[in-house]
Protein backbone atom coordinates (compact mmCIF):
# COMPACT_ATOMS: atom_id res chain seq x y z
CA UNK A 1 0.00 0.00 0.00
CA UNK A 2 2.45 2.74 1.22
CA UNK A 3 4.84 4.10 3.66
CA UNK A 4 2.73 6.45 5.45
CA UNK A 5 0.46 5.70 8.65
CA UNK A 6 -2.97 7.13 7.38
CA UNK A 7 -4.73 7.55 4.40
CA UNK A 8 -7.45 10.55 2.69
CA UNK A 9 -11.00 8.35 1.99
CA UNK A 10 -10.66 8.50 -1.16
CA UNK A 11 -6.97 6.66 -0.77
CA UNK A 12 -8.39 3.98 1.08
CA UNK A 13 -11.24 3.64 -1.40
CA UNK A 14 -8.49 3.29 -4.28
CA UNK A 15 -7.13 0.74 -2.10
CA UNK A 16 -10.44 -0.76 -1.50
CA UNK A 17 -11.53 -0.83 -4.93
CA UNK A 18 -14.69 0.77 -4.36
CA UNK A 19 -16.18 4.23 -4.70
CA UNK A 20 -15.49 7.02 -2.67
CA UNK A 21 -19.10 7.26 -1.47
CA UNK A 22 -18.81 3.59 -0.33
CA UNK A 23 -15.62 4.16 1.22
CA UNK A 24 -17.67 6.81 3.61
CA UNK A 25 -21.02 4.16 3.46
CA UNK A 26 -18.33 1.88 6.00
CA UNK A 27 -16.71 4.16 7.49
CA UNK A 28 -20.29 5.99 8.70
CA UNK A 29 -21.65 2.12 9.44
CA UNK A 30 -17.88 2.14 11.71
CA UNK A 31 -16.70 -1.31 9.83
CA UNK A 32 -13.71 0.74 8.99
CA UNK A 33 -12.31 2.72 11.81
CA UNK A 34 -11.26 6.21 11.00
CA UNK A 35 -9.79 9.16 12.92
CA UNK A 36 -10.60 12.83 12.87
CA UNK A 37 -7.97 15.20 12.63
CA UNK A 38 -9.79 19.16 12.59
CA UNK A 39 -12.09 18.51 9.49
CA UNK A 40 -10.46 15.90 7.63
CA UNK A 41 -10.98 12.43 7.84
CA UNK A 42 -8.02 9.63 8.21
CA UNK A 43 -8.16 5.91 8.07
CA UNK A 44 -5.51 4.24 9.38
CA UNK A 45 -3.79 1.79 7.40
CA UNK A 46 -3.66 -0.69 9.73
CA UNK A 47 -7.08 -0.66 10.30
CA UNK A 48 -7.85 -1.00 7.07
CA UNK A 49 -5.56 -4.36 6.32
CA UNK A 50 -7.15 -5.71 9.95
CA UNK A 51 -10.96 -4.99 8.07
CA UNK A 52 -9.54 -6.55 5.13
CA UNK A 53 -8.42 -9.45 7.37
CA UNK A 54 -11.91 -9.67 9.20
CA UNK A 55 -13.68 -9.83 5.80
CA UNK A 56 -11.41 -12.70 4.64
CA UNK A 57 -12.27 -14.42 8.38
CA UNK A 58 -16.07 -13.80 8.10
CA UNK A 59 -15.76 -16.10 4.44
């Protein structure tokens, strides 16, 4: 994925695969965690290869 510790919505949603309007859709339902910092939203990259990992689990 990358280097850095956090990614924009729209990154993760790249990574994902899937829209950026779904990326929010999980992130609003809190199946992928995200953090707040002042008005911008973050979603840890861990986070989103444990969610990943869940979904392969849940198979």
């Amino acid at each position: 994925m990358t280097d850095r510790l956090m990614l924009r919505v729209i990154e993760a949603a790249e990574a994902l695969g899937v829209s950026r309007a779904k990326a929010y859709e999980l992130i609003a339902a809190g199946e992928i965690p995200s953090v707040r910092i002042g008005g911008c939203v973050r979603v840890p990259v861990a986070a989103l290869k444990d969610w990943i990992a869940r979904q392969l689990e849940t198979k």
